[in-house]
Protein backbone atom coordinates (compact mmCIF):
# COMPACT_ATOMS: atom_id res chain seq x y z
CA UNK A 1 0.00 0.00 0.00
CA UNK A 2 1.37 3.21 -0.83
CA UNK A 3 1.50 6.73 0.76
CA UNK A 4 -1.28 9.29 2.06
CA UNK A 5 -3.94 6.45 1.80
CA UNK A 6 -7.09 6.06 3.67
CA UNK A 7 -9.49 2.78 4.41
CA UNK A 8 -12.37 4.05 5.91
CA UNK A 9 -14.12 2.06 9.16
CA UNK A 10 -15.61 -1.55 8.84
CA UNK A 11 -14.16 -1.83 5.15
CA UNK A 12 -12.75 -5.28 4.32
CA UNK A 13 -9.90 -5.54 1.90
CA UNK A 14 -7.85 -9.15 0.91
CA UNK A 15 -6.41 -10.55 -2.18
CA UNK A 16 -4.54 -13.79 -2.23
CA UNK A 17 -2.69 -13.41 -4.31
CA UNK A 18 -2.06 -9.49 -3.83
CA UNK A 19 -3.55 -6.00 -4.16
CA UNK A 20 -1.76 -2.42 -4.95
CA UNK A 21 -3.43 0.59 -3.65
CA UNK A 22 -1.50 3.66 -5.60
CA UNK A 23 -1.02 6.75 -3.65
CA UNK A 24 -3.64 9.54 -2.37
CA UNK A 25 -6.32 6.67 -2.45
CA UNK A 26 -9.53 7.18 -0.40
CA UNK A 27 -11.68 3.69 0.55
CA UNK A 28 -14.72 4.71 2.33
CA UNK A 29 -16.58 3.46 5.32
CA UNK A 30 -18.00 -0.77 4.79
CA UNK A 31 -16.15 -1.56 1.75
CA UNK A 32 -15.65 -4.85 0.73
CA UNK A 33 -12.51 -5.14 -1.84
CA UNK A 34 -11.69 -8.67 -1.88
CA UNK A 35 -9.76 -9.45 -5.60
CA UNK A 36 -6.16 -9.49 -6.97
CA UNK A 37 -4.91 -6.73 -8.11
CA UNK A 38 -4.46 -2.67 -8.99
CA UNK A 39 -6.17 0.19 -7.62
CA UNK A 40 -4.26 3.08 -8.86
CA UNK A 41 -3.27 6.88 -7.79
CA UNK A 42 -5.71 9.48 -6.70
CA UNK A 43 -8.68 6.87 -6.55
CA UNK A 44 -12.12 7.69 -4.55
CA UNK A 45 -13.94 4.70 -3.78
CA UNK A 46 -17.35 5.56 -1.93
CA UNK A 47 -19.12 4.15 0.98
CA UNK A 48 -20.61 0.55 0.63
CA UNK A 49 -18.87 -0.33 -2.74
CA UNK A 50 -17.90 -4.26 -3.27
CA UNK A 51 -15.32 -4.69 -5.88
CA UNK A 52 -15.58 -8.68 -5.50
CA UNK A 53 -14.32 -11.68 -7.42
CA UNK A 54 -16.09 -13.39 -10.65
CA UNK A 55 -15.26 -16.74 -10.03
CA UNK A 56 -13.61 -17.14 -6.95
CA UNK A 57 -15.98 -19.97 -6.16
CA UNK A 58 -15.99 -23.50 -8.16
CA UNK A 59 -19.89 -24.26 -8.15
CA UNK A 60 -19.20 -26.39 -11.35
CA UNK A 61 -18.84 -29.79 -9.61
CA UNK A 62 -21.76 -32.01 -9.23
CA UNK A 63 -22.10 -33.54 -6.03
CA UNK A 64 -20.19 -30.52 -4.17
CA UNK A 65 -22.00 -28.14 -2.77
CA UNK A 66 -20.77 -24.65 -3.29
CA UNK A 67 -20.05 -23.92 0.22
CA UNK A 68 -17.81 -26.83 -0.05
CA UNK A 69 -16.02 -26.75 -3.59
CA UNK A 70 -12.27 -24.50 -4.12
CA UNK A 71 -11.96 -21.36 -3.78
CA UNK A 72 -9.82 -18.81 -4.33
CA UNK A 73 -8.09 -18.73 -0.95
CA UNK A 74 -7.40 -22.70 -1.20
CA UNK A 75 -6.89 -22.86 -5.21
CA UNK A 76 -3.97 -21.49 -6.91
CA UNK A 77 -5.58 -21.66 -10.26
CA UNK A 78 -8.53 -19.77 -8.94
CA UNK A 79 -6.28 -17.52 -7.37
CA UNK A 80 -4.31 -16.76 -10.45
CA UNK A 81 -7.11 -16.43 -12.67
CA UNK A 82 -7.33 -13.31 -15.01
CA UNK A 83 -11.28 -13.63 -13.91
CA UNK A 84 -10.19 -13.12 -10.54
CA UNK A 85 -8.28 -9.90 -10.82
CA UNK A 86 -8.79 -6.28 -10.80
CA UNK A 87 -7.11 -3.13 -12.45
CA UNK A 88 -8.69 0.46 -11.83
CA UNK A 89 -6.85 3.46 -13.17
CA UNK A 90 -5.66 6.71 -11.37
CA UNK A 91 -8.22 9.41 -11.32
CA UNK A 92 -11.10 7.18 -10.82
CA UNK A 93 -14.46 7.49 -8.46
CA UNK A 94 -16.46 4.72 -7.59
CA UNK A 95 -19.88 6.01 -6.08
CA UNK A 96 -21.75 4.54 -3.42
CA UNK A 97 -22.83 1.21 -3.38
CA UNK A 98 -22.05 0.43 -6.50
CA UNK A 99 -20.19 -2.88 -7.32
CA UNK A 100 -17.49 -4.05 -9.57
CA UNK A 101 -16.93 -7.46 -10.46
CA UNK A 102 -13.17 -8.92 -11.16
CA UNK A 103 -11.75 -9.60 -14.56
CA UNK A 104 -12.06 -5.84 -15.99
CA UNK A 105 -10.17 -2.85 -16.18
CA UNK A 106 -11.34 0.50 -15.11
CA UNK A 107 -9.69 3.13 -17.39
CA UNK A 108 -7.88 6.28 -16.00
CA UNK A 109 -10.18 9.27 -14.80
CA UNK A 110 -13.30 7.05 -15.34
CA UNK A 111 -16.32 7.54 -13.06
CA UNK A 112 -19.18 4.55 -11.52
CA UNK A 113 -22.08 5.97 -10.98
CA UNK A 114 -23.49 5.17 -7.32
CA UNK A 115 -25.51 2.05 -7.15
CA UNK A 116 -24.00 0.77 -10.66
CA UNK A 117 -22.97 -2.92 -11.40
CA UNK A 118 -19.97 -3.10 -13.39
CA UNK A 119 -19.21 -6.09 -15.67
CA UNK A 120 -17.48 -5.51 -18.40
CA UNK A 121 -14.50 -3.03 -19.23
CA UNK A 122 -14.34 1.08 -18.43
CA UNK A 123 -13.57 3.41 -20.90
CA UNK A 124 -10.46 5.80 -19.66
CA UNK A 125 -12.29 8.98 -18.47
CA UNK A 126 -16.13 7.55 -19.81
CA UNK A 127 -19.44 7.68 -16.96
CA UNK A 128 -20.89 4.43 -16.73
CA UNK A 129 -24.18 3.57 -14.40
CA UNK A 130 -27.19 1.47 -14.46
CA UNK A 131 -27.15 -2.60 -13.74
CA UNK A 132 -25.66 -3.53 -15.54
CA UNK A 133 -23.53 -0.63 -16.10
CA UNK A 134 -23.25 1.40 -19.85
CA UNK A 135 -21.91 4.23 -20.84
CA UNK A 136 -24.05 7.37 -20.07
CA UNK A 137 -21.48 9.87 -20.65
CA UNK A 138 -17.84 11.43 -21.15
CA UNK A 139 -15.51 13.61 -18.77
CA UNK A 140 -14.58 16.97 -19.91
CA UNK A 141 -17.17 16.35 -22.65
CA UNK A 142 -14.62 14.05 -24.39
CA UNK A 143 -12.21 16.64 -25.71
CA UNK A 144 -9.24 15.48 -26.28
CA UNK A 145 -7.02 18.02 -25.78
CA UNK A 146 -8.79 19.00 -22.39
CA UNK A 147 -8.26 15.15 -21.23
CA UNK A 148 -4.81 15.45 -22.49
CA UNK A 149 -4.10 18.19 -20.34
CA UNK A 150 -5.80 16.28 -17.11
CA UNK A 151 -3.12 13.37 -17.74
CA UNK A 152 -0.28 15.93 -17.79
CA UNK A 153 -1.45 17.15 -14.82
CA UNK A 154 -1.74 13.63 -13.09
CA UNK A 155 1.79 12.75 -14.15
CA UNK A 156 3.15 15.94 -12.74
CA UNK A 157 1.23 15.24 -9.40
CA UNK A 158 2.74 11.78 -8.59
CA UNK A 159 5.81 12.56 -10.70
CA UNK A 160 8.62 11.51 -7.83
CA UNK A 161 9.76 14.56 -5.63
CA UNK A 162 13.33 15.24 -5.99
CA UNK A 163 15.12 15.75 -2.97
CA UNK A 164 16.29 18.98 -2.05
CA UNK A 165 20.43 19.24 -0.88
């Protein structure tokens, strides 16, 4: 876990395999993060979000009950699973509630709408919401050269400080 990051009361985080948490991150108040992983630099997460593994249960074996069958904590090939891993960009806001399954990537600057259900890959800078979540919309309007500037400006914020002598 990196520098100047927050996990807010009652939220739950653990990987088995591993999770980064990029600098200036803020995890709100009854999280539950539970995947492999990248969250990157500059993230808001809101209250009550679940970014939670696809498949980290096998409920594919007959005669096993689900309760019963590998998971991810047990089963490196679970574990390891693409399915089973996240990677959000820097820049991004997750609202409240809203939930984001494993096995997708969360573009830079993107934002979740509160209560959405994410499934499938995030756009860098795009709004998604709804269950499951779409596209409703575009930071900065989607000009480029206004989203251009905004990475420059990200860079130069988490650019290394050089020391002073």
């Amino acid at each position: 876990m990196d520098s100047d990051v927050h996990i807010g009361i009652l939220s739950l985080l653990w990987a088995s395999r591993g999770l980064s948490i990029g600098e200036n991150t803020y995890i709100g108040k009854f999280c539950t993060i539970q995947v492999n992983g990248r969250i990157g630099r500059g993230v808001k997460i809101a209250n009550n979000v679940g970014i939670v593994g696809r498949l980290d249960h096998d409920y594919r074996t007959p005669g096993v009950l689900i309760r019963d069958g590998r998971w991810i904590g047990t089963d490196a090939v679970l574990a390891e699973a693409p399915e089973n891993s996240i990677d959000i960009g820097d820049d991004v806001w997750v609202g409240f509630g809203a939930v984001v399954l494993s096995g997708i990537t969360i573009g830079t600057g993107a934002i979740i709408a509160a209560g959405a259900v994410v499934i499938h890959d995030v756009e860098p800078f795009s709004i998604v919401g709804g269950a499951p979540a779409r596209k409703i919309g575009m930071r900065f309007d989607g000009d480029e050269q206004t989203i251009a500037t905004h990475r420059e400006a990200i860079e130069r914020r988490f650019a290394p400080k050089q020391k002073q002598r």
